[in-house]
Protein backbone atom coordinates (compact mmCIF):
# COMPACT_ATOMS: atom_id res chain seq x y z
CA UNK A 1 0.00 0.00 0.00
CA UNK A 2 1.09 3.48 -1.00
CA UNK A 3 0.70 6.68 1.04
CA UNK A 4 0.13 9.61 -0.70
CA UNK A 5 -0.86 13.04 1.39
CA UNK A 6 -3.88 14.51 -0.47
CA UNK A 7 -4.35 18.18 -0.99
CA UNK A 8 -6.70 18.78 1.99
CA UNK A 9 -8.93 21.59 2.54
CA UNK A 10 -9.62 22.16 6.43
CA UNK A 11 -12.25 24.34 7.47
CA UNK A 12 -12.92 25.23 10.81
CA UNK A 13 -15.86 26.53 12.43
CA UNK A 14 -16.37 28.55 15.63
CA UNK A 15 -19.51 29.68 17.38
CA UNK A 16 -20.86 29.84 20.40
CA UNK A 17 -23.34 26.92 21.89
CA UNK A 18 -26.27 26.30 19.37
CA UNK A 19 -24.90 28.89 17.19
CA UNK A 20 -25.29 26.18 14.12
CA UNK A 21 -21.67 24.72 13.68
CA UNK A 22 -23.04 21.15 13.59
CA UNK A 23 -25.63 22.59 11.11
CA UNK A 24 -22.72 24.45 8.68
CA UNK A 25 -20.46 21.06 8.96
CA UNK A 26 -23.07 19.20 7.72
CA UNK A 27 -24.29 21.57 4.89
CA UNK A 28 -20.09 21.40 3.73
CA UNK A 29 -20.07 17.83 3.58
CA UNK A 30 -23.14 17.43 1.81
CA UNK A 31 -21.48 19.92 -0.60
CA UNK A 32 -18.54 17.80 -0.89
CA UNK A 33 -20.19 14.52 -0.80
CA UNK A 34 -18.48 13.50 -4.41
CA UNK A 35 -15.53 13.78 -1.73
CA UNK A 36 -13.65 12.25 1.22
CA UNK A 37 -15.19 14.31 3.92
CA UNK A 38 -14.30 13.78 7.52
CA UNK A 39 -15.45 16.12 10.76
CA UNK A 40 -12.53 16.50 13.43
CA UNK A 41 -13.22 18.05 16.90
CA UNK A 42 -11.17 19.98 19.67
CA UNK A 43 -13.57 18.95 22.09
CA UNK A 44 -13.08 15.00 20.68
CA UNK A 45 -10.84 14.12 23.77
CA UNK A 46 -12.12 16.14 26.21
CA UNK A 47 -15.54 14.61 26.03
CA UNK A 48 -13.87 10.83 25.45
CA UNK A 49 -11.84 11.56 29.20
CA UNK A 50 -15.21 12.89 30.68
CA UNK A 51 -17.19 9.77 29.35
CA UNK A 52 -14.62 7.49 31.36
CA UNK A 53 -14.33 9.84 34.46
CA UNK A 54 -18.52 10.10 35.04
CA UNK A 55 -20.01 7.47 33.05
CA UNK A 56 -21.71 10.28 31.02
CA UNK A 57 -22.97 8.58 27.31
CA UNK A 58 -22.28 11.49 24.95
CA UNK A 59 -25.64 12.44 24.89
CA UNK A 60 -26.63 16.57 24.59
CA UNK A 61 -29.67 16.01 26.68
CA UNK A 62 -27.36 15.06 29.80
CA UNK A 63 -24.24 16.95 28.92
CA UNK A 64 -22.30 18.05 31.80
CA UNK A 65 -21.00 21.27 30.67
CA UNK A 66 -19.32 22.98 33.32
CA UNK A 67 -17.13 19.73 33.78
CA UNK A 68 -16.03 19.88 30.38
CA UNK A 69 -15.35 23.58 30.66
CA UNK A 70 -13.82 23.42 33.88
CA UNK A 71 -11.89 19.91 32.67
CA UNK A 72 -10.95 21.72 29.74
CA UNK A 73 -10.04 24.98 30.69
CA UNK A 74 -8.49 24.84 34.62
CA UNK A 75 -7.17 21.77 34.44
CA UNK A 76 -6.08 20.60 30.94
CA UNK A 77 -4.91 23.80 29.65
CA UNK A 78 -4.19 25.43 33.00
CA UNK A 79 -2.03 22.82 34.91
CA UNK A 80 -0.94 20.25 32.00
CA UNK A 81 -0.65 21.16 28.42
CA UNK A 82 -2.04 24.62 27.38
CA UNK A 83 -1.95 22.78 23.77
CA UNK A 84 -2.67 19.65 24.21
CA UNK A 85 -5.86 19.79 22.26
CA UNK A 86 -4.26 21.82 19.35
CA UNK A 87 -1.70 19.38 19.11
CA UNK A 88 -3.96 16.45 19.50
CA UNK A 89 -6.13 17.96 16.32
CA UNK A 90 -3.07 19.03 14.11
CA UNK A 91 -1.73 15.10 14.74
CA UNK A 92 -5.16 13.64 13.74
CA UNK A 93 -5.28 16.06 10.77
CA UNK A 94 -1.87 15.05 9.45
CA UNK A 95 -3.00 11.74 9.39
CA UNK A 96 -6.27 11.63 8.14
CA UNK A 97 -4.61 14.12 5.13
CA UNK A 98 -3.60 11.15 4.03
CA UNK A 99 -7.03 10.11 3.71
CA UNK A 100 -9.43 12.76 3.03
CA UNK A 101 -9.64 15.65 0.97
CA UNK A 102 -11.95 17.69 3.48
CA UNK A 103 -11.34 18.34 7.32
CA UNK A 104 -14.53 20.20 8.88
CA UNK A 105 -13.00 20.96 12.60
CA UNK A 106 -16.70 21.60 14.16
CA UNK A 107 -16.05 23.58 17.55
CA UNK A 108 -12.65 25.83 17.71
CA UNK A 109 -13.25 27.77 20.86
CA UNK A 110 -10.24 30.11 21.75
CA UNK A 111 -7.96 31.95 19.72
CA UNK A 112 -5.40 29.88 18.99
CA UNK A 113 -7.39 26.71 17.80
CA UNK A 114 -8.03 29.69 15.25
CA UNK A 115 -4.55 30.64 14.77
CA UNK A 116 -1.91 27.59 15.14
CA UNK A 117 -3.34 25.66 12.56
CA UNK A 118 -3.63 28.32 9.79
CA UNK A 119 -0.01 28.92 10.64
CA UNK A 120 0.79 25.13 10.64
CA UNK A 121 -1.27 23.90 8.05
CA UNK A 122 -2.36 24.96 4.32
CA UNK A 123 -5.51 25.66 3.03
CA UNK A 124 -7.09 26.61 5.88
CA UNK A 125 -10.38 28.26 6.16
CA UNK A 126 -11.77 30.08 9.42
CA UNK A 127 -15.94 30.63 9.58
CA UNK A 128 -17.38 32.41 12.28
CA UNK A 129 -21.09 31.40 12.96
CA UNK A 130 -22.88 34.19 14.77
CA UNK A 131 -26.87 33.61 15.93
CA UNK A 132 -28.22 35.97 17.79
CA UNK A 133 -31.04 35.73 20.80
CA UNK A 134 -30.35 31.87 20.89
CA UNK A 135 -31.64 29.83 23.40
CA UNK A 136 -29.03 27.37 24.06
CA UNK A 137 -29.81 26.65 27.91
CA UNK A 138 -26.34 27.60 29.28
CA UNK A 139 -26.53 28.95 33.18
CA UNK A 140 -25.29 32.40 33.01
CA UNK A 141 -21.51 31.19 34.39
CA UNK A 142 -21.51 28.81 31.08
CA UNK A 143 -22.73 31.83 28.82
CA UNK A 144 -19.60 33.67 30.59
CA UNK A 145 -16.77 30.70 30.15
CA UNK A 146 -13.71 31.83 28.31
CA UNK A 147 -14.81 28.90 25.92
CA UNK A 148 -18.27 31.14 25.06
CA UNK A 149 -16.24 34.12 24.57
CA UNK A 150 -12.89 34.16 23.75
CA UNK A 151 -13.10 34.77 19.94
CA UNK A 152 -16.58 37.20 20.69
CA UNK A 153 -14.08 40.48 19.26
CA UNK A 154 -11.52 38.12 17.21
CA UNK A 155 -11.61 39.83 13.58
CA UNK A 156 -9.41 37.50 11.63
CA UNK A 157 -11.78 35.24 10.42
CA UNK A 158 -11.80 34.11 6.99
CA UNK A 159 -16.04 34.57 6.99
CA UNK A 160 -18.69 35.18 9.28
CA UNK A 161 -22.27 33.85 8.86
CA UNK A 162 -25.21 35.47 10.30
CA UNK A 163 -27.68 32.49 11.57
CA UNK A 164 -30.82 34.50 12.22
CA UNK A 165 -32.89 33.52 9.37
CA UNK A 166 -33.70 29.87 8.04
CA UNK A 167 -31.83 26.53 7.22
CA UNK A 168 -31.99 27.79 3.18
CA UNK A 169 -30.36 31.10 3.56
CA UNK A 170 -27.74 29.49 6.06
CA UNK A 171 -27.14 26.57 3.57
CA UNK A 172 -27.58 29.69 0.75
CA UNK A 173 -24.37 31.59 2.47
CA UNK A 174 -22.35 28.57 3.25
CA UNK A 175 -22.35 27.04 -0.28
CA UNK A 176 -21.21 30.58 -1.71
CA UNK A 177 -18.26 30.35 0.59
CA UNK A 178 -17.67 26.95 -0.56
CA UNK A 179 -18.17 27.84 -4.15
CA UNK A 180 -15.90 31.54 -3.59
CA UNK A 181 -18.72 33.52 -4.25
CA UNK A 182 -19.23 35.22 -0.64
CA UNK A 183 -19.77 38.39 -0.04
């Protein structure tokens, strides 16, 4: 067998909770679906080490959300490896280069999940997802979390999407980023 690194395109997506990232990673990989598409997520070990800690399933209904933040944030970053996430994603990205010609990173959070891998990596492309008024049931100290607002004033995004309207204008503006045709 013969290993031959494809021209990826990476795309990651930041937003706040319930701002639509799922919704846009979904909408890209139906786009590309005459492609290998794969989604990759910071939050992909975090959640895996808070599974095994609490028994928690995965499941949104149940998810314990401060744990992760606090997890995440005070201990992880804080007290062991203020990359080890970044790293973790740029190492799953080099290998699954090798196997896919789209990356959709669903949930970059702080700045430099932005920033390290469009200096690491090529063809990388940032989208903001912004929804306003959302309901996303997140106490006010969740709402408040570094991880909620870290990149609220960050200007170097590639795009920004406005989510306030319905799934066709969102799937509308995504596909003209896709396509180059943004404006």
């Amino acid at each position: 067998m013969e290993f031959n690194k494809r021209n990826t395109k990476i795309y990651i997506l930041s937003g706040k909770a319930k701002s639509g990232k799922d919704l846009v990673s979904k909408i890209i990989t139906n786009y590309y679906r005459d492609k290998k598409c794969i989604c990759l997520s910071y939050s992909y070990y975090l959640k895996d080490y808070i599974k095994r800690i609490t028994g928690w399933d995965g499941s949104e209904e149940n998810k314990p959300r401060e744990m992760l933040q606090k997890v995440g944030i005070e201990l992880i970053k804080n007290k062991i490896n203020n990359k080890l996430f970044i790293n973790r994603l740029l190492e799953d990205i080099d290998v699954f280069s090798y196997f896919y010609d789209i990356i959709v990173v669903t949930d970059a959070r702080l700045i430099e999940e932005v920033e390290i891998p469009k200096e690491k990596l090529d063809n990388v492309i940032t989208i903001r997802i912004n929804r306003d008024n959302i309901d996303n049931n997140l106490t006010n100290e969740q709402k408040s979390h570094l991880t909620e607002i870290a990149l609220d004033n960050y200007s170097n995004f590639d795009y920004i999407i406005d989510n306030n309207k319905d799934y066709s204008y969102l799937e509308n503006k995504v596909n003209k980023i896709l396509e180059g045709n943004y404006e």
